[in-house]
C-alpha atoms as a PDB file:
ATOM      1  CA  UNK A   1      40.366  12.705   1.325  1.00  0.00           C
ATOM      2  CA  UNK A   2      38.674  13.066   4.493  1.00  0.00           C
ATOM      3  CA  UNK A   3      39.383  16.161   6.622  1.00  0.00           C
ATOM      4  CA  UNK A   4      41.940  14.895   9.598  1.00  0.00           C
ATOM      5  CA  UNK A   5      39.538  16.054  12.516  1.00  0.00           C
ATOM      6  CA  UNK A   6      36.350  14.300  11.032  1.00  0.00           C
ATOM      7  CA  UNK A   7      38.170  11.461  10.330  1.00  0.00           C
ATOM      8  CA  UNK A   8      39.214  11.477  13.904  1.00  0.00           C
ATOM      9  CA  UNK A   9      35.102  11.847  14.972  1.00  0.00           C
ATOM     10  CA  UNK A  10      34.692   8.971  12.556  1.00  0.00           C
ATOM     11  CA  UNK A  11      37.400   6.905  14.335  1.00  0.00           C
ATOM     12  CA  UNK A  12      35.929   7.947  17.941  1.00  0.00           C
ATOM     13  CA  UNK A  13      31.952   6.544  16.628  1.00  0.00           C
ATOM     14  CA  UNK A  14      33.554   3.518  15.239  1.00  0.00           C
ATOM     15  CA  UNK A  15      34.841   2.778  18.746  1.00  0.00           C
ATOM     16  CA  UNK A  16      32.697   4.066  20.114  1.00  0.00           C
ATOM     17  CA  UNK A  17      30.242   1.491  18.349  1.00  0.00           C
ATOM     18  CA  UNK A  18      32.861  -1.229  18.903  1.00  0.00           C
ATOM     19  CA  UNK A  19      32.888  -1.109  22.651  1.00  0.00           C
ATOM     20  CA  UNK A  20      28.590  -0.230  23.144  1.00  0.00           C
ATOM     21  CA  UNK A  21      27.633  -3.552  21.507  1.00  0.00           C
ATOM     22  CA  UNK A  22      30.845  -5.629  22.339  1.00  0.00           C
ATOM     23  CA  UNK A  23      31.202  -6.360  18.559  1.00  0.00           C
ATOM     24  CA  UNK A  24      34.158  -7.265  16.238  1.00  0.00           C
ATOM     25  CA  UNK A  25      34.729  -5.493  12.866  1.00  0.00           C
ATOM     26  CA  UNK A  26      37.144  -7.198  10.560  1.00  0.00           C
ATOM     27  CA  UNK A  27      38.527  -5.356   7.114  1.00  0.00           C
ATOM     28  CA  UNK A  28      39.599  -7.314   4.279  1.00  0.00           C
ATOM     29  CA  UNK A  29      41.303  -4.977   1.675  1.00  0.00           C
ATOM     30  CA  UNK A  30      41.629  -5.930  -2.151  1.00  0.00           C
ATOM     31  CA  UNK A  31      43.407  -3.925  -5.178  1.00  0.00           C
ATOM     32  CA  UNK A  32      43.245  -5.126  -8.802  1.00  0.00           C
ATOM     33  CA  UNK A  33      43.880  -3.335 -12.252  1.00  0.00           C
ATOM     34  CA  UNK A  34      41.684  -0.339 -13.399  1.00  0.00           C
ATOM     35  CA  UNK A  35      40.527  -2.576 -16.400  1.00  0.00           C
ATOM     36  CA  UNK A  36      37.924   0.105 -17.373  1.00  0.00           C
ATOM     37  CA  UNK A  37      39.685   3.153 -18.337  1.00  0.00           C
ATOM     38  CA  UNK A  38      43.108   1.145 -18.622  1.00  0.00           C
ATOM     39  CA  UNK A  39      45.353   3.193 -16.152  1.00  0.00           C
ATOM     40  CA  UNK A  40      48.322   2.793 -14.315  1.00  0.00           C
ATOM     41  CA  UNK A  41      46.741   2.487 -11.027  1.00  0.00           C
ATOM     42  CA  UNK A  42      45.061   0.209  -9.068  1.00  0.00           C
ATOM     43  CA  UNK A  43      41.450   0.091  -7.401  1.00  0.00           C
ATOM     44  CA  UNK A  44      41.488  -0.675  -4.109  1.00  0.00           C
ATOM     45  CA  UNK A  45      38.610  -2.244  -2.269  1.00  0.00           C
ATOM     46  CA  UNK A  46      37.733  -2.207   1.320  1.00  0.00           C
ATOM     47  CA  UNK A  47      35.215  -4.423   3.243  1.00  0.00           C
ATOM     48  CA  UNK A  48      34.154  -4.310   6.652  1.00  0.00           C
ATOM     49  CA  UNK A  49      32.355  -7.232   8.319  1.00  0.00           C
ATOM     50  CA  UNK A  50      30.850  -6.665  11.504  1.00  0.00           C
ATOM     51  CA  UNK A  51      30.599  -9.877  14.082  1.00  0.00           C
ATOM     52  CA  UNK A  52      28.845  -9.894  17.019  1.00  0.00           C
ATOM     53  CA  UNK A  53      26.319 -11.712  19.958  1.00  0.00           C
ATOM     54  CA  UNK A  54      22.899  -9.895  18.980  1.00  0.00           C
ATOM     55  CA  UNK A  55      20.626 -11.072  16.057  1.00  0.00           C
ATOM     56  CA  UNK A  56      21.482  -8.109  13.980  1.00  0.00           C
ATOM     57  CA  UNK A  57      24.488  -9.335  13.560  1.00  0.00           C
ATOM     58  CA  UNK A  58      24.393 -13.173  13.246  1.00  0.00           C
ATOM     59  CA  UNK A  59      24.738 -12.977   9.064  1.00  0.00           C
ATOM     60  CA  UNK A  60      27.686 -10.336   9.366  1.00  0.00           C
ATOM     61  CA  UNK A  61      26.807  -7.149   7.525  1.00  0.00           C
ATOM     62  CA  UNK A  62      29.088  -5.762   5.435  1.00  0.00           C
ATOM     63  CA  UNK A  63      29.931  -2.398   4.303  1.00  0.00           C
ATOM     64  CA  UNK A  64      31.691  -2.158   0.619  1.00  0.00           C
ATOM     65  CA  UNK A  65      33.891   0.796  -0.345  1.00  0.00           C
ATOM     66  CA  UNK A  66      33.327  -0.113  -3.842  1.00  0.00           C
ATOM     67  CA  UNK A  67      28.912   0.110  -4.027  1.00  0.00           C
ATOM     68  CA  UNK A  68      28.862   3.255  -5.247  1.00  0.00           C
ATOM     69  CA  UNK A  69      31.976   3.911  -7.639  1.00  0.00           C
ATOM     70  CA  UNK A  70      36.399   3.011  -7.440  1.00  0.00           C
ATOM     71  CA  UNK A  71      39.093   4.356  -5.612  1.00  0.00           C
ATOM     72  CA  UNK A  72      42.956   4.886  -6.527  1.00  0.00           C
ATOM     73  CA  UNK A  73      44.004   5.341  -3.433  1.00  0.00           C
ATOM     74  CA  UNK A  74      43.502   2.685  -0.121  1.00  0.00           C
ATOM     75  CA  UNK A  75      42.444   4.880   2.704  1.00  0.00           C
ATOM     76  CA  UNK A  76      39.993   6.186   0.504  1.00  0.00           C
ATOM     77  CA  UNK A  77      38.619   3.373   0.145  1.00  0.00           C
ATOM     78  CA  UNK A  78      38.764   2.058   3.847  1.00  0.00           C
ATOM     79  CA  UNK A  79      36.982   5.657   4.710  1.00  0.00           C
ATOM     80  CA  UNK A  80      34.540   5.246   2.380  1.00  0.00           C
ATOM     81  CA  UNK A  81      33.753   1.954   4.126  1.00  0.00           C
ATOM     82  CA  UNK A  82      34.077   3.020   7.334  1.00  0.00           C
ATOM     83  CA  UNK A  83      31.466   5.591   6.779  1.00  0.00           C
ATOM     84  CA  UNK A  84      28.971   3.534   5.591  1.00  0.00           C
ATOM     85  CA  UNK A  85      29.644   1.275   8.973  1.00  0.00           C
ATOM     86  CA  UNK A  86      29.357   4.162  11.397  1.00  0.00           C
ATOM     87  CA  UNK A  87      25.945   5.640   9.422  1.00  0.00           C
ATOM     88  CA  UNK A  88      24.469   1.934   9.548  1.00  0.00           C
ATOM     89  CA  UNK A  89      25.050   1.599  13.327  1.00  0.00           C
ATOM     90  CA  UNK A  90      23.623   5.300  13.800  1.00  0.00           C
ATOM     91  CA  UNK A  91      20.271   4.255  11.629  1.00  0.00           C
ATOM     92  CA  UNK A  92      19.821   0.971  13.955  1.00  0.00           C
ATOM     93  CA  UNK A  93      20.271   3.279  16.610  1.00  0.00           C
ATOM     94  CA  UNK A  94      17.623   5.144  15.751  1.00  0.00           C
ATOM     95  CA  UNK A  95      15.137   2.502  14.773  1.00  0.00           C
ATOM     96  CA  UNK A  96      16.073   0.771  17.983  1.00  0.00           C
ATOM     97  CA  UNK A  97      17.074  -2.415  16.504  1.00  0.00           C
ATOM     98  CA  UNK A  98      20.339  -2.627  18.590  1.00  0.00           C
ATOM     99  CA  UNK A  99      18.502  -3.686  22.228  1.00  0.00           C
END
């Protein structure tokens, strides 16, 4: 779990982001059996699509909690996906693609 003051500075870019470029970011959240290792739990699966006017954003990106491995618990998995959102929009940022 994510430290409660950087998730806070996550929260703050993600608005921050949000309100710059005018854009709408929708989260669909999924959970289904751990049919791997055969657990108790659940994986849960977070996806954030990001809608907006410019170009960049005409076929939606999305940003998949579940790319790089599972989570048990939901708001892992909706920070994990929210990360990847806020480092994308930093990297266009930086390569000027946002204009």
């Amino acid at each position: 779990m994510m430290c409660p003051k950087n998730y806070d500075n996550l929260l703050r870019e993600e608005d921050y982001f949000r309100s710059q470029y005018r854009i709408i970011i929708s989260l669909k959240l999924t959970d289904a059996p751990d049919t791997i290792h055969y657990t108790d739990l659940n994986i849960h699966t977070a996806i954030m699509s990001v809608h907006g006017s410019l170009s960049l954003f005409a076929n939606a990106p999305e940003f998949r909690s579940d790319e790089n491995g599972a989570f048990y618990r939901q708001n892992d998995a909706i920070v994990n996906a929210r990360f990847k959102l806020v480092e994308w929009f930093k990297d266009m940022e930086a390569k000027d693609l946002l204009q």
